[in-house]
Protein backbone atom coordinates (compact mmCIF):
# COMPACT_ATOMS: atom_id res chain seq x y z
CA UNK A 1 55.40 202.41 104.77
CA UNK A 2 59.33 201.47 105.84
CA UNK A 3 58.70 198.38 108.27
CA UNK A 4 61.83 197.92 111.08
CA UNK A 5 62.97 194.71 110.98
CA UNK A 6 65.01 194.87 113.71
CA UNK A 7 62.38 193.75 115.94
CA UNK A 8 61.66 190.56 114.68
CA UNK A 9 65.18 189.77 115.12
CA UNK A 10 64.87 188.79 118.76
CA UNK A 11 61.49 187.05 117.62
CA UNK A 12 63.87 184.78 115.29
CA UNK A 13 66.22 184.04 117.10
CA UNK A 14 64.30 182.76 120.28
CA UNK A 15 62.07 180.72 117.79
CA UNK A 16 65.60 179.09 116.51
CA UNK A 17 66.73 178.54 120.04
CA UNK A 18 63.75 177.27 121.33
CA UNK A 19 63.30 174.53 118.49
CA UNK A 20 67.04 173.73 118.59
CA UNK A 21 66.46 173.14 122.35
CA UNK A 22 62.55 170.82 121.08
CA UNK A 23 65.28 169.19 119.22
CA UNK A 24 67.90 168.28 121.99
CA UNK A 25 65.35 166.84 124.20
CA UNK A 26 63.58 164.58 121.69
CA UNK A 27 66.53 161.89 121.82
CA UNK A 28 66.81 161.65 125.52
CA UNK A 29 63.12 161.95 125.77
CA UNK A 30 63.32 158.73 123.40
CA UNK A 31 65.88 156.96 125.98
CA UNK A 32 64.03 157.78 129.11
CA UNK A 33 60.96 155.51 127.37
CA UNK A 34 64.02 152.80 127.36
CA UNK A 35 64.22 153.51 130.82
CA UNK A 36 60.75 152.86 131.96
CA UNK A 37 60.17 150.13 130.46
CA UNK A 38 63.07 148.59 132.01
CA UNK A 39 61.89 149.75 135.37
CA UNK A 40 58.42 147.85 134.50
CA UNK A 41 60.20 144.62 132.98
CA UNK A 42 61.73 144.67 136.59
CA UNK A 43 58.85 144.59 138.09
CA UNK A 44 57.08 141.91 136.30
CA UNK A 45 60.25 139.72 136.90
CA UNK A 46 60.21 140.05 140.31
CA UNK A 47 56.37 138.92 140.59
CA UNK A 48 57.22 136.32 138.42
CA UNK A 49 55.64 137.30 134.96
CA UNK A 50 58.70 136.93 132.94
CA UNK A 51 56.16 136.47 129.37
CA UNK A 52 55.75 140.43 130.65
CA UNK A 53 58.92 140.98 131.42
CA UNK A 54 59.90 139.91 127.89
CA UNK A 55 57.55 142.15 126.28
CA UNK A 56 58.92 145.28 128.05
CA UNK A 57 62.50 144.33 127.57
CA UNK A 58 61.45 144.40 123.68
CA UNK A 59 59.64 147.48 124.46
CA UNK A 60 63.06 149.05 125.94
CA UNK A 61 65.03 147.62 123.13
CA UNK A 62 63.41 149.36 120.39
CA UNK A 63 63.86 152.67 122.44
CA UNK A 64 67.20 151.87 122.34
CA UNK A 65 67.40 151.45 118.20
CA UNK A 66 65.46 154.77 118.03
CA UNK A 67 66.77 156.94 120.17
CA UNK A 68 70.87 157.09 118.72
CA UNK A 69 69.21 157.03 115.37
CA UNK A 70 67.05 160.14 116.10
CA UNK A 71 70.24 162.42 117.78
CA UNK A 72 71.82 161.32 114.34
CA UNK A 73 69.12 162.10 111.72
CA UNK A 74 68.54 165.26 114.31
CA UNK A 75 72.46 166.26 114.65
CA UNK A 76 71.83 166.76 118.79
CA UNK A 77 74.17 163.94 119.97
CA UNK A 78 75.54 165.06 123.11
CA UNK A 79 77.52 163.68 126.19
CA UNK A 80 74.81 163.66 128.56
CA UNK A 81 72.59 161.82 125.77
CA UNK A 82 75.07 159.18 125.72
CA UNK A 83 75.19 158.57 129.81
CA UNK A 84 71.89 158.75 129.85
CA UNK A 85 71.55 155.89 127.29
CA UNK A 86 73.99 153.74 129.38
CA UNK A 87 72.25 154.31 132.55
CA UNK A 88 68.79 153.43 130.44
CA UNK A 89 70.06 150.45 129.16
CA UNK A 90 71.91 149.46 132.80
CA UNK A 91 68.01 148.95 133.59
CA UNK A 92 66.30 147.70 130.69
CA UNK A 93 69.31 144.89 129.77
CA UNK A 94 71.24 144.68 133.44
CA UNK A 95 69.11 144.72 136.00
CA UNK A 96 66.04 143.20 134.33
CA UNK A 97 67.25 139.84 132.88
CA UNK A 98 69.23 139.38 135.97
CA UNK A 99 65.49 140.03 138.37
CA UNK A 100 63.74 137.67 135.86
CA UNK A 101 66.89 135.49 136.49
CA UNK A 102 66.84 135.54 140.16
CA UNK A 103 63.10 134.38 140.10
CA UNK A 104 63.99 131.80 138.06
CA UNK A 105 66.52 130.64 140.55
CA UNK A 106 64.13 130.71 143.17
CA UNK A 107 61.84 128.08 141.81
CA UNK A 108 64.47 125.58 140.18
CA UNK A 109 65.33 122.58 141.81
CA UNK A 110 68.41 122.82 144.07
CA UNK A 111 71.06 119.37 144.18
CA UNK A 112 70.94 118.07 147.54
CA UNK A 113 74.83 119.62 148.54
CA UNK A 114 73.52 123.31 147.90
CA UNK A 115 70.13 123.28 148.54
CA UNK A 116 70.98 125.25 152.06
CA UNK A 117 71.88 128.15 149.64
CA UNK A 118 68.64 128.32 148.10
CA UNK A 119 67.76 131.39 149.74
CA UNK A 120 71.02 133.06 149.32
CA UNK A 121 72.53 131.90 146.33
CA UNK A 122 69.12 133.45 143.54
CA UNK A 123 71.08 137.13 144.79
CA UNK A 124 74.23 136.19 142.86
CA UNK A 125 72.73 136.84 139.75
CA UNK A 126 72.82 140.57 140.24
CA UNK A 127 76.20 139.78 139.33
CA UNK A 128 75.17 140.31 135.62
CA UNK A 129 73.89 143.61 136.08
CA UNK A 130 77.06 144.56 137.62
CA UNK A 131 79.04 143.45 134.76
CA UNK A 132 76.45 145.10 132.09
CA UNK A 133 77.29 148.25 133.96
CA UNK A 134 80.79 147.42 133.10
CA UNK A 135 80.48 146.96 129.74
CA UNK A 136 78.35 150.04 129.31
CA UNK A 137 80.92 152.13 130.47
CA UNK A 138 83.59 150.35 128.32
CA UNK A 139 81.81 151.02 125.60
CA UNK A 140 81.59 154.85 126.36
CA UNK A 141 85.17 154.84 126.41
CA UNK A 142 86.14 152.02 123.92
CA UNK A 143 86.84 154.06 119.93
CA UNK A 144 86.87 150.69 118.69
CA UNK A 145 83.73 150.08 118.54
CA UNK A 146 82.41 152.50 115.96
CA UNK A 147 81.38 150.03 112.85
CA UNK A 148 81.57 146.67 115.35
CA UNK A 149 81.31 145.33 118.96
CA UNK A 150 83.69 144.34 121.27
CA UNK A 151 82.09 142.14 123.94
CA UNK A 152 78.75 140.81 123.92
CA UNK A 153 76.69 144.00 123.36
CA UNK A 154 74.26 144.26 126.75
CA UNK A 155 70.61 144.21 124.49
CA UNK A 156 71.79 140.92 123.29
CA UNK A 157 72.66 139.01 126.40
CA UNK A 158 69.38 140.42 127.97
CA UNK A 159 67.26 139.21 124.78
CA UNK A 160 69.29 135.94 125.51
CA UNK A 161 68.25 135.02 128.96
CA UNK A 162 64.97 136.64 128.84
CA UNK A 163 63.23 134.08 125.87
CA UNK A 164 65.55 131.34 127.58
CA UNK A 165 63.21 131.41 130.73
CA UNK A 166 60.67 132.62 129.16
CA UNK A 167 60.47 129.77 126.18
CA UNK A 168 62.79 127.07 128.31
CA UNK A 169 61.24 127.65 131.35
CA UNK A 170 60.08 123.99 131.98
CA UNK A 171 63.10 122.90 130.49
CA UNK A 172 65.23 124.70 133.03
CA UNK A 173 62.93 123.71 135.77
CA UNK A 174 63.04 119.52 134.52
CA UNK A 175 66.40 118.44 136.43
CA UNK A 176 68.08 119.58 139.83
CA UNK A 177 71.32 119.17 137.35
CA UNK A 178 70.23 122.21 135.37
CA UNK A 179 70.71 124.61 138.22
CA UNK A 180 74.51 124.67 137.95
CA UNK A 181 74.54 124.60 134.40
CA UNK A 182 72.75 127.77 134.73
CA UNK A 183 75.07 129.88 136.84
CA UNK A 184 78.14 128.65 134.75
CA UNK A 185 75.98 130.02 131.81
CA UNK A 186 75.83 133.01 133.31
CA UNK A 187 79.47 133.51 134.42
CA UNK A 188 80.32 132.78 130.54
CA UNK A 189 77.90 135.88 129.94
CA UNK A 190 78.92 137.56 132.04
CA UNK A 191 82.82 136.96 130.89
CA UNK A 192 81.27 137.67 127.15
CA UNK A 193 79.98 140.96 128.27
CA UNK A 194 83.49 142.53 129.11
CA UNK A 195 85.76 140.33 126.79
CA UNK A 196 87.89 141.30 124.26
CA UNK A 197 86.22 139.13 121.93
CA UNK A 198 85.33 141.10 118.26
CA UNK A 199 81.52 140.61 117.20
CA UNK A 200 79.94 142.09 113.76
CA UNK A 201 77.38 144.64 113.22
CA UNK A 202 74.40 144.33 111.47
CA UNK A 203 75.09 147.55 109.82
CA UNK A 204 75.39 148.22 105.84
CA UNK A 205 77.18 150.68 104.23
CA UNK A 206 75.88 149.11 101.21
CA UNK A 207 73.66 146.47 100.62
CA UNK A 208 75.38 144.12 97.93
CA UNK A 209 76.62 140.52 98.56
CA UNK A 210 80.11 141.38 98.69
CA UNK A 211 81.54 142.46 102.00
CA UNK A 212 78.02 141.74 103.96
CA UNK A 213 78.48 137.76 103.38
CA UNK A 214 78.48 137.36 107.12
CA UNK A 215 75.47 139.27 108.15
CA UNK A 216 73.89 138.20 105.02
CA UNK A 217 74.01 134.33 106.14
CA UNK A 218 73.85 135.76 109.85
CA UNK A 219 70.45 137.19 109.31
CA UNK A 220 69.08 134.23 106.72
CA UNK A 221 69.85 131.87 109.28
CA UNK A 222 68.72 133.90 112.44
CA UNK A 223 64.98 133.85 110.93
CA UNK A 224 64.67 130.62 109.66
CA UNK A 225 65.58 129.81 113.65
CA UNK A 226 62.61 131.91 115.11
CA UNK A 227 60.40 130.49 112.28
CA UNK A 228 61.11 127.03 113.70
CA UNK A 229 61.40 127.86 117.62
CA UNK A 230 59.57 131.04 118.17
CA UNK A 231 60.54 132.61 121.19
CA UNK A 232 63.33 129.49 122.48
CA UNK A 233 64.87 130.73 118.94
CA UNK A 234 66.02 133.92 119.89
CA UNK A 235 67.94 132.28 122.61
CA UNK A 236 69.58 130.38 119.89
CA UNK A 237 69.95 133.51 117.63
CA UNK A 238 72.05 134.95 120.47
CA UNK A 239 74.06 131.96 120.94
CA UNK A 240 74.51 131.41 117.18
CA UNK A 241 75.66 134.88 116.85
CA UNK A 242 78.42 134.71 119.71
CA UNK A 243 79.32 131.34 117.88
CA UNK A 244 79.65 133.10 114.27
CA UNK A 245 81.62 135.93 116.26
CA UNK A 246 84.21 133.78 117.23
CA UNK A 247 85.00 131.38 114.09
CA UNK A 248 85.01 134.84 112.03
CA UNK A 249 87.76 135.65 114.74
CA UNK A 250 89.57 132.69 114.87
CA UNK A 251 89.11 132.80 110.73
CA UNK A 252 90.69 136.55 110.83
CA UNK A 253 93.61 135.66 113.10
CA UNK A 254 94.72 132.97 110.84
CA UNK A 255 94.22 134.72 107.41
């Protein structure tokens, strides 16, 4: 008995182009649950939960790792996978540390000369999510930044401020001095986040001494620090990594 095989052809090929389409959706499936949880993170900021807040910013942030990886290991990358992450991570590491921010400005104590602005002035730290939205768009654009960063990279600076309120809260809240230490520490971020200023990867293309030195000491140090401080320490992580950033630059321009 002779069986046709040109049925099954049709069969075939709408089982290929249905899984290649399973495929295409699993990494912006992946980015949408970096999404919500930014839209939740939000939310607990704004009723003043930033411990939650934290935890959902994580929550985004490993979304984030997972879902280039997967269009990668998956060969789907595709320009709407990439806007979508941007618009994802606008959210999760824009407009959520700058709501748990604004709280925070809400209940810090105000020096006597501005504390008519208290009302007003918690709104300019939207100001952050603006400039995250910058970034993310120069990054879309920016071929430099391929093996490195150029700017403070948005997960970062959102990591940053989050355990700083959430682990310095009292801290923050101790002296009506802090309050404009605060917003300049944001404007610096906020500078970092579209500067031209070259920061390393923590990615290997191998994984001997020589040539990683740098993320080597980077990382050794970066864990000893959340040993000691716990969540304050990733605060410092940030900070120490912006800090390493910039003596390898000055270091480079010199050699």
């Amino acid at each position: 008995m002779i069986i046709d095989e040109f049925p099954l052809t049709p069969l075939l090929l709408n089982s290929f182009t249905s899984e290649l389409l399973m495929k295409k959706h699993i990494p912006n499936s992946i980015t949408c649950c970096n999404l919500i949880p930014g839209c939740i993170a939000t939310t607990f900021a704004l009723y003043g939960n930033p411990s939650m807040a934290l935890v959902w910013i994580v929550a985004g942030a490993v979304f984030d790792f997972f879902d280039g990886m997967t269009a990668r290991l998956l060969r789907v990358s595709s320009p709407i996978g990439k806007e979508l992450d941007s618009l994802a991570d606008v959210v999760t590491f824009g407009v959520a540390p700058a709501a748990m921010l604004f709280f925070q400005l809400k209940v810090m104590e105000y020096p006597g000369p501005i504390e008519p602005l208290r009302n007003a002035l918690p709104y300019a730290t939207f100001l952050m999510a603006a400039f995250s939205a910058l970034r993310l768009a120069k990054f879309n654009l920016d071929e430099r930044q391929t093996t490195s960063f150029i700017g403070l990279p948005t997960p970062a600076n959102a990591l940053f401020w989050a355990s700083l309120i959430v682990g310095g809260g009292s801290l923050l809240e101790s002296s009506r001095w802090m309050l404009p230490a605060v917003l300049a520490m944001m404007l610096v971020s906020c500078w970092l986040l579209v500067s031209e200023l070259p920061m390393f990867a923590l990615k290997f293309k191998q994984w001997g001494w020589h040539g990683n030195e740098v993320k080597y000491i980077f990382a050794g140090t970066s864990l000893l620090l959340l040993l000691v401080f716990r969540i304050p320490g990733i605060a410092i992580v940030i900070a120490w990594y912006v800090l390493l950033s910039g003596i390898l630059t000055v270091y480079n321009n010199k050699v």
